[in-house]
PDB file of N, CA and C in Angstrom:
ATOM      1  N   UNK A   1     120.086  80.853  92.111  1.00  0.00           N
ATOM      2  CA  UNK A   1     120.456  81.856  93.082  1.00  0.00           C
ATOM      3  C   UNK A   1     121.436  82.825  92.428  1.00  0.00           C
ATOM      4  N   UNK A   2     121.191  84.173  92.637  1.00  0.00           N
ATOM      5  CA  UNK A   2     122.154  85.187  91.905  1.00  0.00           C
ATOM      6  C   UNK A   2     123.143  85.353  92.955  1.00  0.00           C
ATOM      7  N   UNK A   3     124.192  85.787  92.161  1.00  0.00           N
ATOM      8  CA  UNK A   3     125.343  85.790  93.495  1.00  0.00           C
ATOM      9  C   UNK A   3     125.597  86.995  94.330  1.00  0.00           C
ATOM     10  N   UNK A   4     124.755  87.531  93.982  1.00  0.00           N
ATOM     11  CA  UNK A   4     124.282  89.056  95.171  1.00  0.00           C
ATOM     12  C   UNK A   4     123.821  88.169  96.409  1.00  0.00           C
ATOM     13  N   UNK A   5     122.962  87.073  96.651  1.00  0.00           N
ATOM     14  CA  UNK A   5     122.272  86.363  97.014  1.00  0.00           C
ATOM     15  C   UNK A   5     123.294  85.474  97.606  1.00  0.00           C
ATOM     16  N   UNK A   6     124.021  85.073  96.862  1.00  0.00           N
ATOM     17  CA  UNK A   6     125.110  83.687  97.504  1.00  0.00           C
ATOM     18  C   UNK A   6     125.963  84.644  98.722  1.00  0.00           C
ATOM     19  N   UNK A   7     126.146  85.665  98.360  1.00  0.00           N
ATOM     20  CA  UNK A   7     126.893  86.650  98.962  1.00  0.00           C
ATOM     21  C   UNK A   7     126.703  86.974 100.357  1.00  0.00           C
ATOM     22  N   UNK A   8     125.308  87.330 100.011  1.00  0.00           N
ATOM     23  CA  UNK A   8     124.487  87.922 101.434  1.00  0.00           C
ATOM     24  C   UNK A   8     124.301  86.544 102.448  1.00  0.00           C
ATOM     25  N   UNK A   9     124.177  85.495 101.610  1.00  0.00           N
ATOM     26  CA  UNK A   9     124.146  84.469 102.675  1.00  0.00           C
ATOM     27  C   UNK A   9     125.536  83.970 103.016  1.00  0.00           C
ATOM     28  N   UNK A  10     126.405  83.904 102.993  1.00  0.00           N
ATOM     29  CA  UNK A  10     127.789  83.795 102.996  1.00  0.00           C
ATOM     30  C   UNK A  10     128.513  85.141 104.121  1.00  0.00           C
ATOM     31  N   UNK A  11     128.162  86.442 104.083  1.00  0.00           N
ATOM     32  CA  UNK A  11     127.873  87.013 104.928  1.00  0.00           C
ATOM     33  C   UNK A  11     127.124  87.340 106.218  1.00  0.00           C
ATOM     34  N   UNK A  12     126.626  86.552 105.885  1.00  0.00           N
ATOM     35  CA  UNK A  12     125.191  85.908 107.324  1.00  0.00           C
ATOM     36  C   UNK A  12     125.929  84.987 108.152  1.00  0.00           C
ATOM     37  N   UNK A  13     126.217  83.906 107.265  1.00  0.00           N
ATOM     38  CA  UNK A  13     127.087  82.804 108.056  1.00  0.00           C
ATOM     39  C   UNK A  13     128.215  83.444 108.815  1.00  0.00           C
ATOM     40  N   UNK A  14     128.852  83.973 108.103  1.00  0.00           N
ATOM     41  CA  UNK A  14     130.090  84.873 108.668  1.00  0.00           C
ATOM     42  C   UNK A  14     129.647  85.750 110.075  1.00  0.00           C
ATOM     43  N   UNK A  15     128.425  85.991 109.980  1.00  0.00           N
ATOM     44  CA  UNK A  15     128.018  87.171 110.964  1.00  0.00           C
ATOM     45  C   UNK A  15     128.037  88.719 110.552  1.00  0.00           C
ATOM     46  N   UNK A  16     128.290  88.177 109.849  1.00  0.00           N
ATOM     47  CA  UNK A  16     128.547  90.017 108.941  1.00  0.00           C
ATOM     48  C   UNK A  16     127.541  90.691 108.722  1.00  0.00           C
ATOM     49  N   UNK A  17     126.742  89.974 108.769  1.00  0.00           N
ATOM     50  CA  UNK A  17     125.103  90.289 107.797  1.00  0.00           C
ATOM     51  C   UNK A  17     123.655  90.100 108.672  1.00  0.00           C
ATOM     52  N   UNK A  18     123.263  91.010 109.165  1.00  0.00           N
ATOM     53  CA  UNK A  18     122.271  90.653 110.050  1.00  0.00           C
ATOM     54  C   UNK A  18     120.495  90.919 109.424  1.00  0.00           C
ATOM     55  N   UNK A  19     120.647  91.754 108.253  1.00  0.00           N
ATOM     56  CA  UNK A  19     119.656  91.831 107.425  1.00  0.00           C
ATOM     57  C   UNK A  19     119.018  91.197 106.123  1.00  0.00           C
ATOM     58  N   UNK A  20     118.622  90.313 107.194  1.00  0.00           N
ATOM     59  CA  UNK A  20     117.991  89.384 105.821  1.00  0.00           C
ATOM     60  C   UNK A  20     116.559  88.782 105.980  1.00  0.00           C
ATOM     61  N   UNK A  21     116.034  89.442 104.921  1.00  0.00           N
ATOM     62  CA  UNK A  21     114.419  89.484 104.802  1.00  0.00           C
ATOM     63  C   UNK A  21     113.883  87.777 105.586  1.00  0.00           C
ATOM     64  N   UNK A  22     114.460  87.165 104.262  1.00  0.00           N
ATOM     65  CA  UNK A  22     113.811  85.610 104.410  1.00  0.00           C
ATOM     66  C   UNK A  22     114.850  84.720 103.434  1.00  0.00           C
ATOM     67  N   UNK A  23     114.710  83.704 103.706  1.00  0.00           N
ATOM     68  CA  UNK A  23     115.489  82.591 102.726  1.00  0.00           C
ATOM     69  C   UNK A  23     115.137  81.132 102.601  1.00  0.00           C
ATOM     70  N   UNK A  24     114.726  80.787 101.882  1.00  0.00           N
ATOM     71  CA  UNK A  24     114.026  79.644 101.968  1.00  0.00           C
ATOM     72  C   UNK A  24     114.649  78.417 100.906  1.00  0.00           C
ATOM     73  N   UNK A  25     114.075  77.008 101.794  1.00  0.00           N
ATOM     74  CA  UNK A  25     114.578  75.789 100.793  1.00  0.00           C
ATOM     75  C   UNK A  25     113.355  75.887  99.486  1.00  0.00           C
ATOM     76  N   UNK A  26     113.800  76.055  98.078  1.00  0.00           N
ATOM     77  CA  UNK A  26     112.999  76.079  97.033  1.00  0.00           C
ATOM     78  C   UNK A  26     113.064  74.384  96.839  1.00  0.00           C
ATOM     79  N   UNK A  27     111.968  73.737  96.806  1.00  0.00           N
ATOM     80  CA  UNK A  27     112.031  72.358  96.556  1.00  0.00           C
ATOM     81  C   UNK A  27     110.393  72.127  95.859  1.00  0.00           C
ATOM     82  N   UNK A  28     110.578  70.932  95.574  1.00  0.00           N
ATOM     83  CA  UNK A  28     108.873  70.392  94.895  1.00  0.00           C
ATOM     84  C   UNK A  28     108.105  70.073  95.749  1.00  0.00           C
ATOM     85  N   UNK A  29     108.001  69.800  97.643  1.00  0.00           N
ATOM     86  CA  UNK A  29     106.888  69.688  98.050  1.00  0.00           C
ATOM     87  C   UNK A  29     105.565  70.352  98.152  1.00  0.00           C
ATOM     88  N   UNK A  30     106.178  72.005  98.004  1.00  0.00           N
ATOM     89  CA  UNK A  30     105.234  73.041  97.986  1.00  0.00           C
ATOM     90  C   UNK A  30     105.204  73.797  97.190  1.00  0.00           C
ATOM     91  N   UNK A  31     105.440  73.858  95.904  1.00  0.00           N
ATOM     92  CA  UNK A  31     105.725  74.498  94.557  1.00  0.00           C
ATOM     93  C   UNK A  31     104.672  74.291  93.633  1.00  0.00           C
ATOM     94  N   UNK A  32     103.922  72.940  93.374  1.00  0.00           N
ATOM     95  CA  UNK A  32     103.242  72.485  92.678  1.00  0.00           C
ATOM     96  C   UNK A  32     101.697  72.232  93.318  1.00  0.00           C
ATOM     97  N   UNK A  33     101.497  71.780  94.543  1.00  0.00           N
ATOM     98  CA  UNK A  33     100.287  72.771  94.663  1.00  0.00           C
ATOM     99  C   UNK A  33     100.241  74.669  95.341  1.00  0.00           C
ATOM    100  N   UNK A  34     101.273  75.138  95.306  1.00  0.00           N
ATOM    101  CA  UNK A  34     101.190  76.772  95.506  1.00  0.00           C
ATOM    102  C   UNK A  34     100.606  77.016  93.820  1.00  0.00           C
ATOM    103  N   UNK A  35     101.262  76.455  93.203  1.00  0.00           N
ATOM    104  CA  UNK A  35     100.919  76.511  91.456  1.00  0.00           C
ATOM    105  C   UNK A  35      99.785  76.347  90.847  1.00  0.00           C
ATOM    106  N   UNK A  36      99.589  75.184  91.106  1.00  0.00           N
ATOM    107  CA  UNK A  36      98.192  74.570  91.041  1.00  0.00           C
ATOM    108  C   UNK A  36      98.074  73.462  89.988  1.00  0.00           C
ATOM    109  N   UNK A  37      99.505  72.911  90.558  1.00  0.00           N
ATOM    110  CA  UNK A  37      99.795  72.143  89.061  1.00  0.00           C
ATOM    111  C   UNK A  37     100.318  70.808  89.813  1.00  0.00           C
ATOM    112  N   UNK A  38     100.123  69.865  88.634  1.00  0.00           N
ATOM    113  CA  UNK A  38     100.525  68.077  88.751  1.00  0.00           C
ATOM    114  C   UNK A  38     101.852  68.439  89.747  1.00  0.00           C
ATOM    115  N   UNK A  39     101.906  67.764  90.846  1.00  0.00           N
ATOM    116  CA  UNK A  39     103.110  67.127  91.297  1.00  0.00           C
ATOM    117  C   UNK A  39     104.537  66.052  90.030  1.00  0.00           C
ATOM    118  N   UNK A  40     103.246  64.924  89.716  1.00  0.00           N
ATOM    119  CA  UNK A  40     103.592  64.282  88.539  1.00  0.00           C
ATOM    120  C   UNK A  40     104.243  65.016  87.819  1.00  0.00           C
ATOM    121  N   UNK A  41     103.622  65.988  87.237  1.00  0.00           N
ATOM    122  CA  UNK A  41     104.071  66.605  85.990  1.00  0.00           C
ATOM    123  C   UNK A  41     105.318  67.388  85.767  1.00  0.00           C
ATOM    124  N   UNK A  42     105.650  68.101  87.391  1.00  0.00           N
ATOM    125  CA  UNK A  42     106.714  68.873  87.749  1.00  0.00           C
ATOM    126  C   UNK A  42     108.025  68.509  87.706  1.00  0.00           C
ATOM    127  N   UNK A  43     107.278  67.015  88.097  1.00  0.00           N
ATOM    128  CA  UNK A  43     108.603  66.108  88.216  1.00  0.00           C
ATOM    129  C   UNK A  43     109.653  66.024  86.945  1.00  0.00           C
ATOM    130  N   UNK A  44     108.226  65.462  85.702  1.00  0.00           N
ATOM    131  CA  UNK A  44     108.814  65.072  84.922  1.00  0.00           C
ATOM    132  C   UNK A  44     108.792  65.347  83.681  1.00  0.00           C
ATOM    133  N   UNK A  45     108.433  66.676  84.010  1.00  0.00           N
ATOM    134  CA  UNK A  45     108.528  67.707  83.062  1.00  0.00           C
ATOM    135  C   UNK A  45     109.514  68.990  83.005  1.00  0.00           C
ATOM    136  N   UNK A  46     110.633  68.792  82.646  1.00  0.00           N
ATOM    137  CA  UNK A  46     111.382  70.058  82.276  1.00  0.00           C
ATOM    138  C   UNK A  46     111.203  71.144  82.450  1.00  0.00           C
ATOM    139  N   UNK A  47     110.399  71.777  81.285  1.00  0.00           N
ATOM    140  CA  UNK A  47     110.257  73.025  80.974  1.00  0.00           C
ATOM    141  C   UNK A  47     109.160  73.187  82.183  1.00  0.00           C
ATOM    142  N   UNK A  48     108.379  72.454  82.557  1.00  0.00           N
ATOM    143  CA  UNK A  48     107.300  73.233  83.454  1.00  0.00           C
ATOM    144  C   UNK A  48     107.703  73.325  84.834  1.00  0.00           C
ATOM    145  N   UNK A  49     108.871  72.418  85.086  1.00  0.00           N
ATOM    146  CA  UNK A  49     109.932  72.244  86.659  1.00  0.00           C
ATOM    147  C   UNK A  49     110.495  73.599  86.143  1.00  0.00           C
ATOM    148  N   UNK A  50     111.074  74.160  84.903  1.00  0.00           N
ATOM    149  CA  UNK A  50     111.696  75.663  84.988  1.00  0.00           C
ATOM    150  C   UNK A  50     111.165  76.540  85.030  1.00  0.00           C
ATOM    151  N   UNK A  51     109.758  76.813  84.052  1.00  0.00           N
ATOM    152  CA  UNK A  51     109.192  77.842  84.342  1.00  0.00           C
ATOM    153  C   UNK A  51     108.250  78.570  85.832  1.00  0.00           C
ATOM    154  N   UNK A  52     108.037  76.923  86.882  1.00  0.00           N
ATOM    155  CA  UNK A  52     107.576  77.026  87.350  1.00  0.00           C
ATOM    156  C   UNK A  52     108.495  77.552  88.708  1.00  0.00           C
ATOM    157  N   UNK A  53     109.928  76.833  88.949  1.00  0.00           N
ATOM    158  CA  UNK A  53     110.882  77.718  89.591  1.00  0.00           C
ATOM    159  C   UNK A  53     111.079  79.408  89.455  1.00  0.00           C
ATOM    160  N   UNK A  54     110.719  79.627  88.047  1.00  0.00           N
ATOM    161  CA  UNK A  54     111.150  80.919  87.634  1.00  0.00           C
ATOM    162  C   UNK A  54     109.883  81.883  88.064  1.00  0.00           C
ATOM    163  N   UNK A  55     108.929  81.245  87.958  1.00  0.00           N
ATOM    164  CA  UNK A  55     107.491  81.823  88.345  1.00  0.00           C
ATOM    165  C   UNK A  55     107.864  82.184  90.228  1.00  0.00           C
ATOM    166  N   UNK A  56     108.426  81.335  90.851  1.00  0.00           N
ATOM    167  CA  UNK A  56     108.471  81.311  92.371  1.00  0.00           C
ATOM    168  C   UNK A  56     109.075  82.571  92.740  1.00  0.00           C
ATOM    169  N   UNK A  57     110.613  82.650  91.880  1.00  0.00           N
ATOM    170  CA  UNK A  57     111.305  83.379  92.037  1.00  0.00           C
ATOM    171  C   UNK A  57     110.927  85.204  91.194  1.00  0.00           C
ATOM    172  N   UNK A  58     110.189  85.354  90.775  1.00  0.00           N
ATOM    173  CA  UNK A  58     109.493  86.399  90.193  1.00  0.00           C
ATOM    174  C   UNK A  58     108.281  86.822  90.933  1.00  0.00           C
ATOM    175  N   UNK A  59     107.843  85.986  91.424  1.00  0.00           N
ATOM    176  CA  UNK A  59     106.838  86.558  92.773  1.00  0.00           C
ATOM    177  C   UNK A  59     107.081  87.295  93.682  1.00  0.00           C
ATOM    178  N   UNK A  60     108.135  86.418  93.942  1.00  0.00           N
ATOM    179  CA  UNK A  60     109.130  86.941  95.350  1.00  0.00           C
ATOM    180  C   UNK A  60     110.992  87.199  95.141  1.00  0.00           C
ATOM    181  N   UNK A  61     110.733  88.538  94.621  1.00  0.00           N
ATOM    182  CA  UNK A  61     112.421  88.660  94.264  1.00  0.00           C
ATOM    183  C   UNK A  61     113.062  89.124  95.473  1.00  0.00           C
ATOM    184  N   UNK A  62     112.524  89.179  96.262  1.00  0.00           N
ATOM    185  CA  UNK A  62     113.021  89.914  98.020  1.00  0.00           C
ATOM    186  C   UNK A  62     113.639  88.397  98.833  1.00  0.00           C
ATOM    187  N   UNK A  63     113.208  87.450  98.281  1.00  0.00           N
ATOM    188  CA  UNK A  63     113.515  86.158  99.096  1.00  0.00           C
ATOM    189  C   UNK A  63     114.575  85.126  98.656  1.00  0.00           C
ATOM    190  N   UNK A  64     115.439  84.860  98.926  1.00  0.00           N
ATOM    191  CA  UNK A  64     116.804  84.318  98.605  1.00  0.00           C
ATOM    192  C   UNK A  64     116.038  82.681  98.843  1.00  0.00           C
ATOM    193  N   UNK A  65     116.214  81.880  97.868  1.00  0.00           N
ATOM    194  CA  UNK A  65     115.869  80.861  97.552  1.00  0.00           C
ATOM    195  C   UNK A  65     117.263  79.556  97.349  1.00  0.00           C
ATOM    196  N   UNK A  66     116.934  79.211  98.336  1.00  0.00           N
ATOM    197  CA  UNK A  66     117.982  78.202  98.061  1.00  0.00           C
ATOM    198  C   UNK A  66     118.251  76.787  98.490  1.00  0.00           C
ATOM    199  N   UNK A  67     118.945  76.266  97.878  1.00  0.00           N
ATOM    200  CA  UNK A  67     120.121  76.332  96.996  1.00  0.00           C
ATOM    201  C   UNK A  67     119.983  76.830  95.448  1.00  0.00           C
ATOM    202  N   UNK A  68     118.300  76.852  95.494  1.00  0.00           N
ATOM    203  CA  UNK A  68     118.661  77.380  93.794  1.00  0.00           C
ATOM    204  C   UNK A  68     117.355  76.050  93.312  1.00  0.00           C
ATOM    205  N   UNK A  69     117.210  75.586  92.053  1.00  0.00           N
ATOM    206  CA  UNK A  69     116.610  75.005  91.805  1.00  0.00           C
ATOM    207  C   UNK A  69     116.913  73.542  91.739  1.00  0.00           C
ATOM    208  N   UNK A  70     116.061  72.792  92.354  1.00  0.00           N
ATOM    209  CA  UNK A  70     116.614  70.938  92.362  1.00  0.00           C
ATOM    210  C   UNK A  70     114.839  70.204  92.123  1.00  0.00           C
ATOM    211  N   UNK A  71     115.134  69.262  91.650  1.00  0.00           N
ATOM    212  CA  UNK A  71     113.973  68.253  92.043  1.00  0.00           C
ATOM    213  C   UNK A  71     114.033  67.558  93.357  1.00  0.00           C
ATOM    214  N   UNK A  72     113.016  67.474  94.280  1.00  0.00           N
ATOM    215  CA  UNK A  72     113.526  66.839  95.565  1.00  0.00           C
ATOM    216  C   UNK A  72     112.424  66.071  94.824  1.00  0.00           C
ATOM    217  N   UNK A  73     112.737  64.641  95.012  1.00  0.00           N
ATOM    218  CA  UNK A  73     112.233  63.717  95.055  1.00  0.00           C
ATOM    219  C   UNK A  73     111.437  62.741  96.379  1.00  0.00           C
ATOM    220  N   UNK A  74     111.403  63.828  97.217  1.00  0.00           N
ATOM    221  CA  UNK A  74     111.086  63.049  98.970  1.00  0.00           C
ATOM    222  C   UNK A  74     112.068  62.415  99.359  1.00  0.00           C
ATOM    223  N   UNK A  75     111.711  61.543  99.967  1.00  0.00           N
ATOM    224  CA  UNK A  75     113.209  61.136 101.288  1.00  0.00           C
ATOM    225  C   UNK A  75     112.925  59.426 100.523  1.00  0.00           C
ATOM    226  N   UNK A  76     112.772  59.148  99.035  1.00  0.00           N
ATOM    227  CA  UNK A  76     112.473  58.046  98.513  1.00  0.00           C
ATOM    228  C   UNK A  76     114.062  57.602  97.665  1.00  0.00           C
ATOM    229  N   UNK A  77     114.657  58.380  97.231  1.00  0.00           N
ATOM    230  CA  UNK A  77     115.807  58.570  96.458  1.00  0.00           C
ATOM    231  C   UNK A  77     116.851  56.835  97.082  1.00  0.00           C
ATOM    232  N   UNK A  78     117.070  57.555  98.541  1.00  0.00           N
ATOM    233  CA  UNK A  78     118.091  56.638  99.281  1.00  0.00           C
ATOM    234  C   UNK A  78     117.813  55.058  99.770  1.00  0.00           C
ATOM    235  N   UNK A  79     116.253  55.213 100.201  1.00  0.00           N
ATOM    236  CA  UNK A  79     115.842  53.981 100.289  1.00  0.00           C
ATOM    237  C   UNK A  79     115.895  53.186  99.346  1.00  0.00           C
ATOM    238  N   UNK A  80     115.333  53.811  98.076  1.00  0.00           N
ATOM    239  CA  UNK A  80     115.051  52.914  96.991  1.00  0.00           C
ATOM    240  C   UNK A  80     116.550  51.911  96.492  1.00  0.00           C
ATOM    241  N   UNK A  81     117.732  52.480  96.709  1.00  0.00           N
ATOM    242  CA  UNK A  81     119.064  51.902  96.670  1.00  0.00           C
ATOM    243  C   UNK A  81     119.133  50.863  97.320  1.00  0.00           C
ATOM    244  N   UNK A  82     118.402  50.875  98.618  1.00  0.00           N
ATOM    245  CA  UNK A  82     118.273  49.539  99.095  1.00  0.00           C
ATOM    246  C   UNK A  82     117.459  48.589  98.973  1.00  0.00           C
ATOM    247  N   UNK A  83     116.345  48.513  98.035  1.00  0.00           N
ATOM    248  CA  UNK A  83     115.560  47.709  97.426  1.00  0.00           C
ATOM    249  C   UNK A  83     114.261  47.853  97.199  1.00  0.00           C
ATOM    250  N   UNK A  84     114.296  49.190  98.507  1.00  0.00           N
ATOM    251  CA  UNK A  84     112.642  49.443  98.752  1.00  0.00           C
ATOM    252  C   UNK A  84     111.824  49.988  97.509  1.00  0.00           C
ATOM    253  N   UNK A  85     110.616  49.367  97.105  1.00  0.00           N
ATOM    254  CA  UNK A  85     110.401  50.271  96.076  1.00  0.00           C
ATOM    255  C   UNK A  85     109.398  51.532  96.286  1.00  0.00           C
ATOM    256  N   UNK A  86     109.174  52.284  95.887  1.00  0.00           N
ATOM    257  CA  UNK A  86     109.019  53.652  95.388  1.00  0.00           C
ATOM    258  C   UNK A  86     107.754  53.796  94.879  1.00  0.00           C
ATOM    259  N   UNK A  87     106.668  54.444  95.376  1.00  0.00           N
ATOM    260  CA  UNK A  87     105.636  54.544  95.191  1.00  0.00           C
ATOM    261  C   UNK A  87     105.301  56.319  94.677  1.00  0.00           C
ATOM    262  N   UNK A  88     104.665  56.341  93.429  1.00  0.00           N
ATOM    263  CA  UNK A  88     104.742  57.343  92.970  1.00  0.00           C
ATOM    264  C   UNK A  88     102.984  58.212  92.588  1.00  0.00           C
ATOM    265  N   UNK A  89     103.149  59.553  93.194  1.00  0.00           N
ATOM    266  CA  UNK A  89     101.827  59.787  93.138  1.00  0.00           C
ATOM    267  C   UNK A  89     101.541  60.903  92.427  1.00  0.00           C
ATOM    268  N   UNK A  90     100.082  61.589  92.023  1.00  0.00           N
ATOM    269  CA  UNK A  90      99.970  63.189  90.992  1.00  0.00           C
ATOM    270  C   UNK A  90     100.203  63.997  91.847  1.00  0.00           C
ATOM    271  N   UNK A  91     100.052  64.220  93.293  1.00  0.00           N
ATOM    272  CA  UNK A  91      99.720  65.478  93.732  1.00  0.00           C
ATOM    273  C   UNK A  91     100.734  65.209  95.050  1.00  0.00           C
ATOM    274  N   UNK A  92     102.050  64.381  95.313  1.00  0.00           N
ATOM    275  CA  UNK A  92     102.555  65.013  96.175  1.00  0.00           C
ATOM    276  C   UNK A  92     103.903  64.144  95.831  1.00  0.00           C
ATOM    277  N   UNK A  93     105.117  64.185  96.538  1.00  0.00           N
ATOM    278  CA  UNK A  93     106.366  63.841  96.221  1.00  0.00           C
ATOM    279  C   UNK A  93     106.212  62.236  96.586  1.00  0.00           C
ATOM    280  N   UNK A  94     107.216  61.751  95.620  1.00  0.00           N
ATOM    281  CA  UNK A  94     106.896  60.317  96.376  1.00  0.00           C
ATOM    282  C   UNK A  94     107.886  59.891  97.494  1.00  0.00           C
ATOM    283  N   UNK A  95     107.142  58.312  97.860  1.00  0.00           N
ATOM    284  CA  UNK A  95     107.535  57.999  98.941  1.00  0.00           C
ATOM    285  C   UNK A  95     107.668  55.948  99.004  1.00  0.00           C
ATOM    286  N   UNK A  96     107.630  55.752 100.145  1.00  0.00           N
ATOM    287  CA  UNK A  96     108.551  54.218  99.859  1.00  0.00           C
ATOM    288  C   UNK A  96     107.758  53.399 100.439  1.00  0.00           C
ATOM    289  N   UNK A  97     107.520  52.442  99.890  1.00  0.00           N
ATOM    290  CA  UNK A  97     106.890  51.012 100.694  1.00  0.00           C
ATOM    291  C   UNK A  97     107.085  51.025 101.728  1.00  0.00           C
ATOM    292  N   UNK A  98     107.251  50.206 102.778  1.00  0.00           N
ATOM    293  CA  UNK A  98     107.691  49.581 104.014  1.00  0.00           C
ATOM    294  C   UNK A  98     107.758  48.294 103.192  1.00  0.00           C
ATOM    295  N   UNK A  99     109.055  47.710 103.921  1.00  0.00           N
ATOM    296  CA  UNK A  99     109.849  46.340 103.404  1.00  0.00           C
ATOM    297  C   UNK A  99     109.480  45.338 104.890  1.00  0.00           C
ATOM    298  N   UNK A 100     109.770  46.153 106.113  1.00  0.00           N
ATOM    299  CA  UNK A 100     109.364  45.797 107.154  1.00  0.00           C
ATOM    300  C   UNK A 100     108.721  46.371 107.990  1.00  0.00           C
ATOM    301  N   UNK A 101     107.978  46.271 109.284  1.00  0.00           N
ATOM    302  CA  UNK A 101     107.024  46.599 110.079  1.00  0.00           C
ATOM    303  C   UNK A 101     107.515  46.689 111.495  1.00  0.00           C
ATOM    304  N   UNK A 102     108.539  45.761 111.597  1.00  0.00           N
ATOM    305  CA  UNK A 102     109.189  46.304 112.956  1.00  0.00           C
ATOM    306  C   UNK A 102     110.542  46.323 112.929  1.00  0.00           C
ATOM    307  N   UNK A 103     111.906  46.392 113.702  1.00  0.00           N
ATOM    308  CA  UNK A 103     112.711  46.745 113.384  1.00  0.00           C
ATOM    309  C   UNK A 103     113.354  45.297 113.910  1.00  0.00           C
ATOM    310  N   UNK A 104     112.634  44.223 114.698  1.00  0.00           N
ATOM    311  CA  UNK A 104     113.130  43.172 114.539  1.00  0.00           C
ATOM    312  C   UNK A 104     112.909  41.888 113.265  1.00  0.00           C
ATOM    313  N   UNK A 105     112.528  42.516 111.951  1.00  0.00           N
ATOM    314  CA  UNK A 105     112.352  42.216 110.461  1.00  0.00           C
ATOM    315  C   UNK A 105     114.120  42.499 110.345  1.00  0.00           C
ATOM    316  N   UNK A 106     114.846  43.082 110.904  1.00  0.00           N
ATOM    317  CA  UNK A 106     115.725  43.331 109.814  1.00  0.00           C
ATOM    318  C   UNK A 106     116.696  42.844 109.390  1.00  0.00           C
ATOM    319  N   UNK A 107     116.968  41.903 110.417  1.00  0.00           N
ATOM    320  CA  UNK A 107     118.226  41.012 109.880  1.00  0.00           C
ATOM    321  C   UNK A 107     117.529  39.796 108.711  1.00  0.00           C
ATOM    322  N   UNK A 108     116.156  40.206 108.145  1.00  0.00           N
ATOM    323  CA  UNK A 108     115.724  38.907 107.448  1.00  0.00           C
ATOM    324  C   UNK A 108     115.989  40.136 105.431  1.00  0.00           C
ATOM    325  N   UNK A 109     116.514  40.773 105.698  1.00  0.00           N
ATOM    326  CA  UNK A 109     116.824  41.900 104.582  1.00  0.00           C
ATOM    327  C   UNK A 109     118.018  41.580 103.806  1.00  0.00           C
ATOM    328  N   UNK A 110     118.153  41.946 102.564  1.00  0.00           N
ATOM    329  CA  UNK A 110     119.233  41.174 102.116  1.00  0.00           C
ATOM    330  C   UNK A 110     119.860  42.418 101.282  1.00  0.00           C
ATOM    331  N   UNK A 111     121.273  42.717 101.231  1.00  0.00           N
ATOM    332  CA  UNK A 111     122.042  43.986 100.352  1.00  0.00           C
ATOM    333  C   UNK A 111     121.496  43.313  99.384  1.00  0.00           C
ATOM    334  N   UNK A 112     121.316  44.677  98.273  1.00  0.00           N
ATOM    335  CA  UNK A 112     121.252  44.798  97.368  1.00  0.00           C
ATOM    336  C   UNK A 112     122.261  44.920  96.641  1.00  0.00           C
ATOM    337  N   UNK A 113     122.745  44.133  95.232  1.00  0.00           N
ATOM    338  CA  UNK A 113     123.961  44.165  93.987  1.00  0.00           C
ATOM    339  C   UNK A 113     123.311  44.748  93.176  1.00  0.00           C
ATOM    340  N   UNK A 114     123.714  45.906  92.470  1.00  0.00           N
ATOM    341  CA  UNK A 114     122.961  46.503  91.520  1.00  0.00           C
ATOM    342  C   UNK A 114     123.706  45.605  90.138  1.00  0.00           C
ATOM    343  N   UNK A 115     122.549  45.195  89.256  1.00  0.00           N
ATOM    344  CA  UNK A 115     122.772  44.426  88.017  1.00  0.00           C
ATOM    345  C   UNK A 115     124.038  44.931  87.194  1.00  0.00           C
ATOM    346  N   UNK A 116     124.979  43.659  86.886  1.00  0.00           N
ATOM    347  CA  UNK A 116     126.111  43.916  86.661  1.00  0.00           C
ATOM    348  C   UNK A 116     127.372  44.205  87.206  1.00  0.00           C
ATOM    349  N   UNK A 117     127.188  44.496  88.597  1.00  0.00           N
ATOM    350  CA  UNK A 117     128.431  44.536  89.193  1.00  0.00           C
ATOM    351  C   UNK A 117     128.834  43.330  90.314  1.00  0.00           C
ATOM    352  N   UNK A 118     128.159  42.366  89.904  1.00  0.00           N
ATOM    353  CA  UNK A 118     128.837  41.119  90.945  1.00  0.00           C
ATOM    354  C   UNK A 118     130.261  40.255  89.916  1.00  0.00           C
TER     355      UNK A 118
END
């Protein structure tokens, strides 16, 4: 995000600013097929997660993109801390097992110690 951009939205919030085209969350759910490219690959590929941000933002220089560029990894990140594992696919963000099926499973769940710190 250029800070002409951080600005104008910072002025928005404020109320100051009532002209603003569009602004959008730039993330990997819809980047990589708008592209036409591996989900997989976006992920875990560098240079093609940058060029392909940079491609978004060169399409559309009228549209304030933000926060700027991140890998979203789906809503798999937080679960997985708790034991769940993580199912990973080519063509869309990943996502998480089910550990349980109803919500009276859950007292049979056990914290997780991440290796080395007991």
């Amino acid at each position: 995000m250029l800070p002409e951009q951080w600005n104008t939205l910072e002025r928005l919030v404020q109320g100051k600013e009532k002209n603003v085209n569009a602004a959008l969350i730039v993330d990997s759910p819809w980047i990589p097929p708008f592209l036409n490219i591996s989900t997989a690959e976006y992920l875990k590929n560098p240079e093609l997660h940058f060029r392909s941000n940079m491609e978004i933002i060169r399409k559309y220089p009228e549209i304030i993109f933000f926060p700027g560029f991140w890998v979203e990894m789906g809503m798999a990140a937080e679960p997985s801390g708790y034991g769940t594992p993580v199912e990973y696919y080519d063509n869309q963000p990943p996502t998480i097992k089910h550990i349980i099926e109803d919500i009276s499973e859950v007292d049979r769940l056990k914290p997780q110690i991440p290796p080395g710190t007991d």
